[in-house]
Protein backbone atom coordinates (compact mmCIF):
# COMPACT_ATOMS: atom_id res chain seq x y z
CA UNK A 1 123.82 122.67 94.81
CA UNK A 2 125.41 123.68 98.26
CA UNK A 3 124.38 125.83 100.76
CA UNK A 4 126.40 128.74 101.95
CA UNK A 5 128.16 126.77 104.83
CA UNK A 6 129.22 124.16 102.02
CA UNK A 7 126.72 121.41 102.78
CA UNK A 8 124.65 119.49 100.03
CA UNK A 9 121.08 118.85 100.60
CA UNK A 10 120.08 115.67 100.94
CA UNK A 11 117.46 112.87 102.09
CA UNK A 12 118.67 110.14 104.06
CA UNK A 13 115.89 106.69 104.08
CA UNK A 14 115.20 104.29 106.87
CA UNK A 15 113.34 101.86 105.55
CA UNK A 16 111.38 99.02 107.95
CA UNK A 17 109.64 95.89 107.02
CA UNK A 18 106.71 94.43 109.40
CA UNK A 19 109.03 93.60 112.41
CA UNK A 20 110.76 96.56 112.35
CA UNK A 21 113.99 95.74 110.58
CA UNK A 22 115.98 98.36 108.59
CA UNK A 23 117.04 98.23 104.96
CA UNK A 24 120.61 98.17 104.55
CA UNK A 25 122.48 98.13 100.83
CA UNK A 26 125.49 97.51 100.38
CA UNK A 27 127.40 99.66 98.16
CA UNK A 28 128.56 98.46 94.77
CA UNK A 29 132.30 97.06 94.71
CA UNK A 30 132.69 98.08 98.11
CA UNK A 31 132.41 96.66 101.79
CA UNK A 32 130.30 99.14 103.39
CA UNK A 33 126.63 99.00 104.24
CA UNK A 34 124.54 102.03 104.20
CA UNK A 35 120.82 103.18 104.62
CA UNK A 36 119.65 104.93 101.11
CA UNK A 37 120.79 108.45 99.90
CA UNK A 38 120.50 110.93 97.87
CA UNK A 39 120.66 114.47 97.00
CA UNK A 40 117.65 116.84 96.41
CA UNK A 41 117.87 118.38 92.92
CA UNK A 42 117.16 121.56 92.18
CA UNK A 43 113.69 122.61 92.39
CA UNK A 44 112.50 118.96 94.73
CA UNK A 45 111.27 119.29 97.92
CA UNK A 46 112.72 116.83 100.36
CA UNK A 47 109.82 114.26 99.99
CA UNK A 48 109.95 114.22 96.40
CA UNK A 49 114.08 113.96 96.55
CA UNK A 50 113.15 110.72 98.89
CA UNK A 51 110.34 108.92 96.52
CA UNK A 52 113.04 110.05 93.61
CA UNK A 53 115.99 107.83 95.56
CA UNK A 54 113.83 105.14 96.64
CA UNK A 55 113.47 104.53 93.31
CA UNK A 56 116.59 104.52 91.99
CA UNK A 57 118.68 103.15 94.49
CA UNK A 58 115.89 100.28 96.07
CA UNK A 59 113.14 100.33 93.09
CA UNK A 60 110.24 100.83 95.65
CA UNK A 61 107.20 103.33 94.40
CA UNK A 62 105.38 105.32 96.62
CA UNK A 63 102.91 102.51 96.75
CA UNK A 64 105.10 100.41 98.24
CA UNK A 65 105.73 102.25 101.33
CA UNK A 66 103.85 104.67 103.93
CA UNK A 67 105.65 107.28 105.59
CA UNK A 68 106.17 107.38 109.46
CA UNK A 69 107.90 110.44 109.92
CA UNK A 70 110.96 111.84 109.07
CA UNK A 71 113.49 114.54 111.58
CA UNK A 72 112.14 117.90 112.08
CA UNK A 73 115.64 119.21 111.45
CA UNK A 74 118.91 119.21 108.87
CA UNK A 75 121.12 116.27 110.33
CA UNK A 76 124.71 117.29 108.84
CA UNK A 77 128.25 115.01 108.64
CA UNK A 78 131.17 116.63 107.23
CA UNK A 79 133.00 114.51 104.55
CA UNK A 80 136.51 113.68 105.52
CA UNK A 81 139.22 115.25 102.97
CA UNK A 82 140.89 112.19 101.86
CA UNK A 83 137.20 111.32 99.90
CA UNK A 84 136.53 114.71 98.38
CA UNK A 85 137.53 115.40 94.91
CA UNK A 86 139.84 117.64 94.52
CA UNK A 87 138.40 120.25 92.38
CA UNK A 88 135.75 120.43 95.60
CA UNK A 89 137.96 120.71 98.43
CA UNK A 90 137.86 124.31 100.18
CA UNK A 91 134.18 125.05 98.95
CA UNK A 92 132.26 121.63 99.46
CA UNK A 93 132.12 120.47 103.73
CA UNK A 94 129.70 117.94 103.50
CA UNK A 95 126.13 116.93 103.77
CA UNK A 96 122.71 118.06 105.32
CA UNK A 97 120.50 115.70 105.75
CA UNK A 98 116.36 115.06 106.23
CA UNK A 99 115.81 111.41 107.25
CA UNK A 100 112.80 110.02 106.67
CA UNK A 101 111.05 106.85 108.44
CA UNK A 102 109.48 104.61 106.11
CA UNK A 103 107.44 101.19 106.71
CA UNK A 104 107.38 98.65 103.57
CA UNK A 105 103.88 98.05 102.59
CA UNK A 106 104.59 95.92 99.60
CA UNK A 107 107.00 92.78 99.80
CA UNK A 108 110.52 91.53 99.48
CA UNK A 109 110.29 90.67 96.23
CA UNK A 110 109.50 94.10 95.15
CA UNK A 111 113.22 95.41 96.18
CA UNK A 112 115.04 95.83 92.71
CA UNK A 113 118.26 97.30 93.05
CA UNK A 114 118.75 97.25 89.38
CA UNK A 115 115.90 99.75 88.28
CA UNK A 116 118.27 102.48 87.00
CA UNK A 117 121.32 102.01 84.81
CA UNK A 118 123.72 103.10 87.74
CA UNK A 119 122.96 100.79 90.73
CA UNK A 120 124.01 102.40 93.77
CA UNK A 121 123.86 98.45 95.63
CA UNK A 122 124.44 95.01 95.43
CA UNK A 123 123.39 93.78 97.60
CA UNK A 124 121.07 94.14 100.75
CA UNK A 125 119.36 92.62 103.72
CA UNK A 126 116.79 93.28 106.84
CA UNK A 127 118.72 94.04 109.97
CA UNK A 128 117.51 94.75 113.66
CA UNK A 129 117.01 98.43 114.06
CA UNK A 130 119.36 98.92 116.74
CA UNK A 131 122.32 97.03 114.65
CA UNK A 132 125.90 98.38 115.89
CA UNK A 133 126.91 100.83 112.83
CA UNK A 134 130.53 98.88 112.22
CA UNK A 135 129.46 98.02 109.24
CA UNK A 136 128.80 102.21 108.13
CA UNK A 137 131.69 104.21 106.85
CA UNK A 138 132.84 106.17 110.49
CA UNK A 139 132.12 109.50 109.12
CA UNK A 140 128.23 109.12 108.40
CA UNK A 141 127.71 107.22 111.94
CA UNK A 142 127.24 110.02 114.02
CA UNK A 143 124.14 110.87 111.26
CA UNK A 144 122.67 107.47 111.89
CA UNK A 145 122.99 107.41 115.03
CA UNK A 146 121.26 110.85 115.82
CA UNK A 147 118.66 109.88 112.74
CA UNK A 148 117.86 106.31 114.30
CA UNK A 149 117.25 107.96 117.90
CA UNK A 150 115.11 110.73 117.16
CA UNK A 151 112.65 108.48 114.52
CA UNK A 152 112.56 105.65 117.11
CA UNK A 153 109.71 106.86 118.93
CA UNK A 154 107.77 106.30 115.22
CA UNK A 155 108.07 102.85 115.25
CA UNK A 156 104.81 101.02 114.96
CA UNK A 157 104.09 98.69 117.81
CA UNK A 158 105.11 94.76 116.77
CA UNK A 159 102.95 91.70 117.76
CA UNK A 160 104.10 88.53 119.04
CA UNK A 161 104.21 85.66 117.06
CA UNK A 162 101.53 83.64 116.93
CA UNK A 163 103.42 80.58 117.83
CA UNK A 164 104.91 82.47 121.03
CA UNK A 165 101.44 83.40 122.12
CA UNK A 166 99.79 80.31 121.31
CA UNK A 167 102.42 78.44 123.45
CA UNK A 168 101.84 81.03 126.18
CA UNK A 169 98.51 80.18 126.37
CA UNK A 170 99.13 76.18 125.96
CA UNK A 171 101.10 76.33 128.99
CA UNK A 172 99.05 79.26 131.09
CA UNK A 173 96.00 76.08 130.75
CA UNK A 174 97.68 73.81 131.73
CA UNK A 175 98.65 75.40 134.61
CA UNK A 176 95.31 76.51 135.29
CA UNK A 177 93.60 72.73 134.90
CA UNK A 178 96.73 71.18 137.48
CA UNK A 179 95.81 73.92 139.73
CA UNK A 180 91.86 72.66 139.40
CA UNK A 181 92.54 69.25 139.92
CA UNK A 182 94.52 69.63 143.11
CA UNK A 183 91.91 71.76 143.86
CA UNK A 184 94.32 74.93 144.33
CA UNK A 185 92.23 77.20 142.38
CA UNK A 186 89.37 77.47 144.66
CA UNK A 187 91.04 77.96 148.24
């Protein structure tokens, strides 16, 4: 299903766990890391296109995530010729793409890349949301780039660790009784 300027409809995924690192998978048999993907099949809107690809490409359910936000418009990358097949060349340009902002509500150990019959990963890992995007095929960085910007006011805040804080405080006393006993704190 294109569109009349040649683009495919599709759903891109940025998925977060609790300190704001990204989902990446790593295609099968190849080298190249990649947020999930999919197309939006004929008669899907472009939420039920993502739930369908979370699915088959991470094996999360809509109960395992809440949604953040996703761009307000089509994000589009053109696909180079030397990847198209060639029956496809001339009519097919490319991709259009609504990215959605997801935060991970269940755990780790729910990831299943092996839910479907035709794994579309791996492998896959947590990295910080602001990773360089070597590791993305060039012609889709652009799209990440652009997707990761505008959703990057969604992110939910993140606390401090615990043991951070605690030692914050540790050390903020002791300061505080040294200054007391030299007698500091009351001149």
């Amino acid at each position: 299903m294109l569109d009349r300027e040649g683009y495919r409809p599709n759903v891109g995924i940025i998925l977060l766990n609790a300190r704001n690192q990204v989902f990446w998978g790593k295609r099968v048999s190849a080298h190249s890391w990649q947020f999930p993907q999919g197309g939006i099949n004929a008669g899907e809107n472009p939420e039920q296109a993502m739930y369908r690809e979370l699915y088959e490409e991470v094996g999360l359910k809509q109960a395992h995530v809440h949604i953040l936000g996703r761009t307000r418009n089509w994000l589009r990358y053109d696909v180079p010729q030397q990847y198209l097949r060639r029956d496809s060349r001339g009519i097919y340009k490319g991709q259009k793409q609504i990215w959605y902002l997801l935060q991970l509500t269940g755990r780790d150990s729910d990831v299943c890349l092996r839910a479907t019959d035709h794994p579309e990963f791996d492998a896959w890992r947590w990295n910080e949301y602001w990773i360089p995007l070597e590791s993305v095929i060039e012609f889709k960085r652009e799209v990440y780039q652009q997707a990761l910007s505008e959703l990057s006011r969604l992110l939910p805040r993140v606390e401090p660790r615990t043991r951070y804080l605690r030692g914050n405080v540790r050390h903020a006393r002791a300061e505080a009784a040294a200054k007391a006993v030299s007698g500091e704190l009351f001149k």
